[in-house]
PDB file of N, CA and C in Angstrom:
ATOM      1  N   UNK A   1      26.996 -11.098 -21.113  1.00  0.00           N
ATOM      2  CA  UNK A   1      25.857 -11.620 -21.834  1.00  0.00           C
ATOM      3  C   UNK A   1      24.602 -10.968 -21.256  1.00  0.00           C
ATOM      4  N   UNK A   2      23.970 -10.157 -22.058  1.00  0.00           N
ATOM      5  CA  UNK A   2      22.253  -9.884 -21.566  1.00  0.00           C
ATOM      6  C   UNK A   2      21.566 -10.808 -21.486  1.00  0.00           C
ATOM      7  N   UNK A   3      20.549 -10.595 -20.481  1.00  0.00           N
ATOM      8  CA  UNK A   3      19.738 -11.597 -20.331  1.00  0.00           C
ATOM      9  C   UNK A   3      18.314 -11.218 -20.332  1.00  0.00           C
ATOM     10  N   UNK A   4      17.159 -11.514 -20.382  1.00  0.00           N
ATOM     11  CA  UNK A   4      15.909 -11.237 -20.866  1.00  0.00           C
ATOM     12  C   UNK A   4      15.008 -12.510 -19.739  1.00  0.00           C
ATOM     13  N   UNK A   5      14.143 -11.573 -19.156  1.00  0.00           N
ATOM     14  CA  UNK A   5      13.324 -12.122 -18.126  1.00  0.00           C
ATOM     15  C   UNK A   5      11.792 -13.003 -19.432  1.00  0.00           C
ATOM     16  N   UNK A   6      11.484 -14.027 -18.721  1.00  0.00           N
ATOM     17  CA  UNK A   6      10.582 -14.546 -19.481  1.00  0.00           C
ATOM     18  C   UNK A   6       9.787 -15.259 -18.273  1.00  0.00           C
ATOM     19  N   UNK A   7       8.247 -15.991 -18.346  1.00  0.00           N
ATOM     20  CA  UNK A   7       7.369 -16.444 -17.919  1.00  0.00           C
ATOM     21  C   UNK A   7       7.138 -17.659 -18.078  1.00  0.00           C
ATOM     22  N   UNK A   8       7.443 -18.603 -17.692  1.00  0.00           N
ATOM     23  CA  UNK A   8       7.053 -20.174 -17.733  1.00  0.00           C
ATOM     24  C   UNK A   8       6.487 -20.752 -16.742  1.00  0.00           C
ATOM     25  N   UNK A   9       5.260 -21.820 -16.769  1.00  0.00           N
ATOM     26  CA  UNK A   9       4.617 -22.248 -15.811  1.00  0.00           C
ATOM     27  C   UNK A   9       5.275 -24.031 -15.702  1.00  0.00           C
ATOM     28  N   UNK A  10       5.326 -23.937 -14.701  1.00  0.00           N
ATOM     29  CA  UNK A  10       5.464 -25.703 -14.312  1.00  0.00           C
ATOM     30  C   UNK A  10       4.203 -25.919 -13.563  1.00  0.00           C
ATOM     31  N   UNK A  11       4.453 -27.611 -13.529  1.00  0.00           N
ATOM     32  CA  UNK A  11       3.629 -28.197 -12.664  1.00  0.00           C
ATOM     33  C   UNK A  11       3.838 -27.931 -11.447  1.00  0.00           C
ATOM     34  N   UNK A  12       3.476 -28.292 -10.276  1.00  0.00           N
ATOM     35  CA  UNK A  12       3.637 -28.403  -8.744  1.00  0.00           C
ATOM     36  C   UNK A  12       4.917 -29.449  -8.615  1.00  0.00           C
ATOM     37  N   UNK A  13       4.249 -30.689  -8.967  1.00  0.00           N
ATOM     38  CA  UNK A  13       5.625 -31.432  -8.781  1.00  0.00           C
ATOM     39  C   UNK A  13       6.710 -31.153  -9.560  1.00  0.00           C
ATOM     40  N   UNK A  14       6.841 -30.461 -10.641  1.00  0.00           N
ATOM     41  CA  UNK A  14       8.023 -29.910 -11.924  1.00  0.00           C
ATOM     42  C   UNK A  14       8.750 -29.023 -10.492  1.00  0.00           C
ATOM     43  N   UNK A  15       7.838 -28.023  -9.978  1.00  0.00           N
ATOM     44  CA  UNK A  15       8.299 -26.851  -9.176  1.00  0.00           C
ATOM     45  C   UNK A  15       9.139 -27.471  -8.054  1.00  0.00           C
ATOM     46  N   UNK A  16       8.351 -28.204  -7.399  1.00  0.00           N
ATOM     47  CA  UNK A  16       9.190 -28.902  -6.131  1.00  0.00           C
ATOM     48  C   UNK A  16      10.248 -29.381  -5.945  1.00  0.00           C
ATOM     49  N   UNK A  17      10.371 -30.161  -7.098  1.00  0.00           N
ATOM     50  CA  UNK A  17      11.796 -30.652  -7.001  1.00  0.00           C
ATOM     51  C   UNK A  17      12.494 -30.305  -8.019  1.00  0.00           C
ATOM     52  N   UNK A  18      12.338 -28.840  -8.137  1.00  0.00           N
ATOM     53  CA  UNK A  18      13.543 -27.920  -8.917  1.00  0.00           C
ATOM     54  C   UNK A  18      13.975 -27.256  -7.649  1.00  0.00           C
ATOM     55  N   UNK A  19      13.262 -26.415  -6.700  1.00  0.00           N
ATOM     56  CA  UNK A  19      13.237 -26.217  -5.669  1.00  0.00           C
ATOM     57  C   UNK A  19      14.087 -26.631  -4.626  1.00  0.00           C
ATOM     58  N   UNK A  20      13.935 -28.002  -4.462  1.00  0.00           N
ATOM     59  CA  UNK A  20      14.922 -29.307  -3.731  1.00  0.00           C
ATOM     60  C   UNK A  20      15.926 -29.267  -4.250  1.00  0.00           C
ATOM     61  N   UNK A  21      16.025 -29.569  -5.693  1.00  0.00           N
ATOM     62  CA  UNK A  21      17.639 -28.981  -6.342  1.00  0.00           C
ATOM     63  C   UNK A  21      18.597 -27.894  -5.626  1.00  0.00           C
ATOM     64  N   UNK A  22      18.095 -26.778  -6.004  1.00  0.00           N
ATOM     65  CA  UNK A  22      18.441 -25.541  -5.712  1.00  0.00           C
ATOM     66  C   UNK A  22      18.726 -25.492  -3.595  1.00  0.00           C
ATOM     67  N   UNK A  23      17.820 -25.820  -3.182  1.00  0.00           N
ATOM     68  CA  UNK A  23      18.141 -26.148  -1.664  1.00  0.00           C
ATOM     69  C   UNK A  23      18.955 -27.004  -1.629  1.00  0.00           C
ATOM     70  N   UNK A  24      19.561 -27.711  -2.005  1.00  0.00           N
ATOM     71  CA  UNK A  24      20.700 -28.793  -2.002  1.00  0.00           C
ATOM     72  C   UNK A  24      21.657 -28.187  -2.889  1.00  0.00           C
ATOM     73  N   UNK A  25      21.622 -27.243  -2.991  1.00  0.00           N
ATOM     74  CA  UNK A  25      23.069 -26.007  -3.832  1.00  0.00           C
ATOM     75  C   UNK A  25      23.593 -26.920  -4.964  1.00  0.00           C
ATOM     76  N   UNK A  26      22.850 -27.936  -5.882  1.00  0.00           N
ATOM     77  CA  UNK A  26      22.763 -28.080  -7.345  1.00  0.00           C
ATOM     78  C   UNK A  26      22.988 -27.014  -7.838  1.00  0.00           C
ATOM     79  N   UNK A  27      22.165 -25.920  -7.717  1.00  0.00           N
ATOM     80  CA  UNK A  27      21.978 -24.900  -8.721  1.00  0.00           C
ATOM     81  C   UNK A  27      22.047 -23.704  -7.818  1.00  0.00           C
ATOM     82  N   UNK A  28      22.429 -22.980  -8.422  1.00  0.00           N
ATOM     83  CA  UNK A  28      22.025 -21.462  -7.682  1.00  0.00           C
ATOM     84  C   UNK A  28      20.812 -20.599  -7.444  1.00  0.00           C
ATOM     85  N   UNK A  29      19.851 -21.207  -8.226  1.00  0.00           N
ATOM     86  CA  UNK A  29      18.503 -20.506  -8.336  1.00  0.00           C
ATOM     87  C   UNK A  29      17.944 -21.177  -8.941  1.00  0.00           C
ATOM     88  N   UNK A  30      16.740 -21.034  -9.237  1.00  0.00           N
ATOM     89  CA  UNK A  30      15.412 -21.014 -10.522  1.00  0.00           C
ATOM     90  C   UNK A  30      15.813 -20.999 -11.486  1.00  0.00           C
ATOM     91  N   UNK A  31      16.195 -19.615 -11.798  1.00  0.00           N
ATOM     92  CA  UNK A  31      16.703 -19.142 -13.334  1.00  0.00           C
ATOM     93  C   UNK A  31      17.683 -20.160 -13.463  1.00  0.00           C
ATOM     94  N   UNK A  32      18.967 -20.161 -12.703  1.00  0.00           N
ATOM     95  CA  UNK A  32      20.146 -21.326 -13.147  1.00  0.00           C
ATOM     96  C   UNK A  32      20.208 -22.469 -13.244  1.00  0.00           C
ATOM     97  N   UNK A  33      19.246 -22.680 -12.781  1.00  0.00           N
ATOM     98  CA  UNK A  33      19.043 -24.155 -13.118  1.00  0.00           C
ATOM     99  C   UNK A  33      18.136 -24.204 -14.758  1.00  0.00           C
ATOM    100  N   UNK A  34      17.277 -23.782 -14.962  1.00  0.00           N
ATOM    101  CA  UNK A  34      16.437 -23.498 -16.040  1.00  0.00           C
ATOM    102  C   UNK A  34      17.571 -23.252 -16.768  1.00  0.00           C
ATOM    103  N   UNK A  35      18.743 -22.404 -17.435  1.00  0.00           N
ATOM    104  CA  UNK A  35      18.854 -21.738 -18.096  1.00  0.00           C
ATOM    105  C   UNK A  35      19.982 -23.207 -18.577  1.00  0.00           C
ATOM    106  N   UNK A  36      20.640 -23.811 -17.287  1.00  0.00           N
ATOM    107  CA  UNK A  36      21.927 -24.611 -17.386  1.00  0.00           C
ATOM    108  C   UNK A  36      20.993 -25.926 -18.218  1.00  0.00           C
ATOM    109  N   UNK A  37      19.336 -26.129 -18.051  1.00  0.00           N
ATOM    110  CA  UNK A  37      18.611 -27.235 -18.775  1.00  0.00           C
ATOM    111  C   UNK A  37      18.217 -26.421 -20.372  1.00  0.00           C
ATOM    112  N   UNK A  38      18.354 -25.361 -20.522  1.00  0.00           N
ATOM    113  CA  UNK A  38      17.805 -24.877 -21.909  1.00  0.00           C
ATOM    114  C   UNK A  38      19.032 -25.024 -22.364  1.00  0.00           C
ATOM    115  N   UNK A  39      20.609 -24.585 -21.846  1.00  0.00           N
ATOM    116  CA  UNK A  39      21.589 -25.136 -22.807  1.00  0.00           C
ATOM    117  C   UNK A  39      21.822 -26.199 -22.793  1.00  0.00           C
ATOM    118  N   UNK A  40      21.402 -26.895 -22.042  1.00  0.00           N
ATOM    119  CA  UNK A  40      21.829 -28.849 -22.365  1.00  0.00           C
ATOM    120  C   UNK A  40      20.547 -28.939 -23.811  1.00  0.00           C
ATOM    121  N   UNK A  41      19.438 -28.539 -24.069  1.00  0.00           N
ATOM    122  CA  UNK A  41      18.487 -29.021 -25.017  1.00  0.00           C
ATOM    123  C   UNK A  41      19.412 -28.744 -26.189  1.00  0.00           C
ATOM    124  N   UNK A  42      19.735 -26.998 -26.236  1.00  0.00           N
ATOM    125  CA  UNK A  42      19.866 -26.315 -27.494  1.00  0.00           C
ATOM    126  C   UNK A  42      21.303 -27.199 -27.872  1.00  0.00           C
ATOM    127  N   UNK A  43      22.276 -27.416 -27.449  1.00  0.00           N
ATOM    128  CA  UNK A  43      23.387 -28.176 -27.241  1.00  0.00           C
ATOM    129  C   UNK A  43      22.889 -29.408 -28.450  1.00  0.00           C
ATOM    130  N   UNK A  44      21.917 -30.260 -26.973  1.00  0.00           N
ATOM    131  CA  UNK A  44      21.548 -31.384 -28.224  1.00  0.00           C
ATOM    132  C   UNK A  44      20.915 -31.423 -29.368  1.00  0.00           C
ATOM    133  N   UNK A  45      20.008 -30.331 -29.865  1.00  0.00           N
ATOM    134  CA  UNK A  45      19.438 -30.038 -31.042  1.00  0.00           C
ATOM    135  C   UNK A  45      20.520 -29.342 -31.956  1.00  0.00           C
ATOM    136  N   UNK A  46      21.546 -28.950 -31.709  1.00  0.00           N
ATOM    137  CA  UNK A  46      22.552 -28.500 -32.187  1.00  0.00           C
ATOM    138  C   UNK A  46      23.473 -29.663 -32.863  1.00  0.00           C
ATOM    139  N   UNK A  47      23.772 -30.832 -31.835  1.00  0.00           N
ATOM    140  CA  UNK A  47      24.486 -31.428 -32.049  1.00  0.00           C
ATOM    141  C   UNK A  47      26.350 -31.017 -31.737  1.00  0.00           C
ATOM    142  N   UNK A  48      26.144 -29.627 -30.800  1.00  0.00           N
ATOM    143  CA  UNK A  48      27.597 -29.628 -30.533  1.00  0.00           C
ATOM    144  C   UNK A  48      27.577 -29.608 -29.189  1.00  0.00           C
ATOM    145  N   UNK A  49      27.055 -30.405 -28.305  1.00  0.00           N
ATOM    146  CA  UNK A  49      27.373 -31.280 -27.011  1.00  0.00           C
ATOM    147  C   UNK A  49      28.707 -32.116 -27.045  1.00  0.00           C
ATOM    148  N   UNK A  50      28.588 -32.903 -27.825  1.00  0.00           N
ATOM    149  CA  UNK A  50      29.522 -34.281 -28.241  1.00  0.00           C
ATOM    150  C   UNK A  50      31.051 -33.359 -28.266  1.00  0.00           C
ATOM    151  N   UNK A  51      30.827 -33.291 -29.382  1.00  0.00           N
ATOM    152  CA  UNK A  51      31.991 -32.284 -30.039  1.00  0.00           C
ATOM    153  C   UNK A  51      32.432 -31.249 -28.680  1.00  0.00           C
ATOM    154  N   UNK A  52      32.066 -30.565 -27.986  1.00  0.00           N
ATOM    155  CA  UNK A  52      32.519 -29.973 -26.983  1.00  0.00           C
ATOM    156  C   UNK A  52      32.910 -30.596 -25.755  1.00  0.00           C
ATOM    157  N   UNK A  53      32.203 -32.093 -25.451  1.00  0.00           N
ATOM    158  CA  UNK A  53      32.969 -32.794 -24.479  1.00  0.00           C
ATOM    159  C   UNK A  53      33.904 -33.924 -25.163  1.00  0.00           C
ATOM    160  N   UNK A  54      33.918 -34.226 -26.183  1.00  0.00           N
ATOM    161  CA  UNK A  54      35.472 -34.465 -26.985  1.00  0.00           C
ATOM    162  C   UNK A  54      36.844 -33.616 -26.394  1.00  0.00           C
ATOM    163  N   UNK A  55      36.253 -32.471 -26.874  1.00  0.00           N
ATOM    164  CA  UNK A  55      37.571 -31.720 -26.779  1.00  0.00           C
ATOM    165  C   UNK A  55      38.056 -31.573 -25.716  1.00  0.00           C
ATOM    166  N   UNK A  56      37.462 -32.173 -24.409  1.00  0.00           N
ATOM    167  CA  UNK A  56      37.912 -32.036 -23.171  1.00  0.00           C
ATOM    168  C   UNK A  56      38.913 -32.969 -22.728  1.00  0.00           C
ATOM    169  N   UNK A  57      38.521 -34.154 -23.417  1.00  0.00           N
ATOM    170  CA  UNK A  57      39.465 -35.439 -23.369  1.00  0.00           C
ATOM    171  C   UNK A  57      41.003 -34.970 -23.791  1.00  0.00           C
ATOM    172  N   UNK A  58      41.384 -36.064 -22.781  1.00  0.00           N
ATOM    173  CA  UNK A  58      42.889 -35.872 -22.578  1.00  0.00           C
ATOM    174  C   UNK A  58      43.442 -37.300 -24.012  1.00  0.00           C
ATOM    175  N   UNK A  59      43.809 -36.603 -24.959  1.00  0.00           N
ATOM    176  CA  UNK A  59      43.961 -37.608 -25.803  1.00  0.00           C
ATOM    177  C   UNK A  59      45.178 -38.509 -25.921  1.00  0.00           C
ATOM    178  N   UNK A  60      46.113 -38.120 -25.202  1.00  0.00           N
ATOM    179  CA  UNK A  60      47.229 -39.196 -24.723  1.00  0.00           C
ATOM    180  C   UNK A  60      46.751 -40.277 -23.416  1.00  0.00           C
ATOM    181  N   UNK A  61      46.373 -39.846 -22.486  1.00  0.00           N
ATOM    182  CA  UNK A  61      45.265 -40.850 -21.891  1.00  0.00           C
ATOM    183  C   UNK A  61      44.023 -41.668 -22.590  1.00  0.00           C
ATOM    184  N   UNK A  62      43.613 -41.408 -23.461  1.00  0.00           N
ATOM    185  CA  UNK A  62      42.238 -41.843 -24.007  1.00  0.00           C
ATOM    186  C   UNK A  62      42.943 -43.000 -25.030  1.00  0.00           C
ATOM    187  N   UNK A  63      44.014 -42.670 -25.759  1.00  0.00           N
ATOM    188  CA  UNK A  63      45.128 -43.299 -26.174  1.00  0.00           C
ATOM    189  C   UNK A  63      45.599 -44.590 -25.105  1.00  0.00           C
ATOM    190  N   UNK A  64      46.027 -44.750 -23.913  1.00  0.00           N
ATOM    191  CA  UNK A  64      46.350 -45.237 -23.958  1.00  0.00           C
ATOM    192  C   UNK A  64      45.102 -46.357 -22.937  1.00  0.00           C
ATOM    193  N   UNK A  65      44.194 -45.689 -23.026  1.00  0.00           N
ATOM    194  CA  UNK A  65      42.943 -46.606 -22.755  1.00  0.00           C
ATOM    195  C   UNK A  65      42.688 -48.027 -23.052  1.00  0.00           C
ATOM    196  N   UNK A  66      42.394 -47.106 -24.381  1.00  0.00           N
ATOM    197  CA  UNK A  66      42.415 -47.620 -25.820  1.00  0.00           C
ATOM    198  C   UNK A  66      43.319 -48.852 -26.402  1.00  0.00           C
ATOM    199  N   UNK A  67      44.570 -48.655 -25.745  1.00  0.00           N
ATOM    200  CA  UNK A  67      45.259 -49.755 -26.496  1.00  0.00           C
ATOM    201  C   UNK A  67      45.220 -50.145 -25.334  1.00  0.00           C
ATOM    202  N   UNK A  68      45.091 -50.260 -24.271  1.00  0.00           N
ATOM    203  CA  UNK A  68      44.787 -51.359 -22.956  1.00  0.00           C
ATOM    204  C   UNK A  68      43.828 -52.364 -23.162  1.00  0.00           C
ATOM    205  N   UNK A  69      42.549 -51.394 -23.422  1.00  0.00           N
ATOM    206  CA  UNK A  69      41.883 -52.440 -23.738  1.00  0.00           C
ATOM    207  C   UNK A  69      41.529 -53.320 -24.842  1.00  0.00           C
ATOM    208  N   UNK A  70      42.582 -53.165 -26.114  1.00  0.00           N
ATOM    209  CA  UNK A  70      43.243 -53.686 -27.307  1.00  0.00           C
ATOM    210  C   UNK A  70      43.779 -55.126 -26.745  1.00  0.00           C
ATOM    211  N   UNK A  71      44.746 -54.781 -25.767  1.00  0.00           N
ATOM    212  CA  UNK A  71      45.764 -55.998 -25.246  1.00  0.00           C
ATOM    213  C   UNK A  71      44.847 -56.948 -24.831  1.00  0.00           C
ATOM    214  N   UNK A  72      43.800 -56.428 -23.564  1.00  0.00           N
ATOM    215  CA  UNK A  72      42.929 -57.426 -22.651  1.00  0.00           C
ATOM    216  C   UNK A  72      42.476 -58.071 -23.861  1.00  0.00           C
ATOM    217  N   UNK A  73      41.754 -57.201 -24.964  1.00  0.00           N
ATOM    218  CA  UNK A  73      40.890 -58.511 -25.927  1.00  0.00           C
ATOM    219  C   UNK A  73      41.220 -58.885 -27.252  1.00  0.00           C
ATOM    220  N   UNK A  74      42.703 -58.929 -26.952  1.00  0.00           N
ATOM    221  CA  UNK A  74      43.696 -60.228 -27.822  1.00  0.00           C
ATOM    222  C   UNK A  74      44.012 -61.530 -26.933  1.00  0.00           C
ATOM    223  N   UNK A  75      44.182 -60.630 -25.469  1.00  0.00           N
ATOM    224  CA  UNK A  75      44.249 -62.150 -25.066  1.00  0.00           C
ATOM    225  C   UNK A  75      43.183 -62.720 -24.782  1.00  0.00           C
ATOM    226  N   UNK A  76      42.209 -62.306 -25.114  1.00  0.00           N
ATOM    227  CA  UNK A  76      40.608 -62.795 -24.393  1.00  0.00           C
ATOM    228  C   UNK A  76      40.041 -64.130 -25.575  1.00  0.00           C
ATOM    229  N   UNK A  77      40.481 -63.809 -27.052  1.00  0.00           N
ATOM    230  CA  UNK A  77      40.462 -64.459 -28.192  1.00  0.00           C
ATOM    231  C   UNK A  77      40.884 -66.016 -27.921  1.00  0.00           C
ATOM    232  N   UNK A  78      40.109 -66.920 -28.633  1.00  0.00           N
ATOM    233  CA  UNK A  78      40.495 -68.180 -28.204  1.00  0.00           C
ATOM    234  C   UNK A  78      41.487 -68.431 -29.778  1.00  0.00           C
ATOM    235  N   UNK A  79      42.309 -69.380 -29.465  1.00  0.00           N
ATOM    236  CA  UNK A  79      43.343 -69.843 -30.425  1.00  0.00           C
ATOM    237  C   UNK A  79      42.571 -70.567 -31.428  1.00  0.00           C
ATOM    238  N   UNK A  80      42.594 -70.998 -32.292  1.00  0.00           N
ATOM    239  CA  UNK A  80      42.086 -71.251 -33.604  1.00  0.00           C
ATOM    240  C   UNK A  80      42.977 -72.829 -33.978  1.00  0.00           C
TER     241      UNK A  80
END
């Protein structure tokens, strides 16, 4: 993937504790951290965030979540 240098100003405090990030090996840099927050935006203006951490799910586990917590709130129901 090419990449293309660009110019953005932050605040002082914006800067600092991107900074602190990156010193606490969050991120690898400036740029990576910036770039890993411009694809979380474009993601959500996209609307394929969701849809891409879907597909990560283990759907025989999520399955049987699911009907676990089916059972707990049948019996949770009061008798009639």
């Amino acid at each position: 993937m090419s990449t293309a240098k660009i110019a953005i100003s932050l605040s002082k405090e914006m800067l600092k504790a991107l900074d602190e990030l990156v010193d606490n090996e969050v991120f690898p840099s400036r740029s990576g951290a910036i770039q890993k927050a411009i694809h979380h935006l474009l993601d959500r203006q996209h609307g394929t965030r969701l849809a891409r951490e879907c597909a990560k799910l283990d759907k025989t586990e999520e399955m049987r979540v699911a009907e676990e917590g089916m059972s707990y709130e049948l019996e949770s129901w009061p008798e009639y």
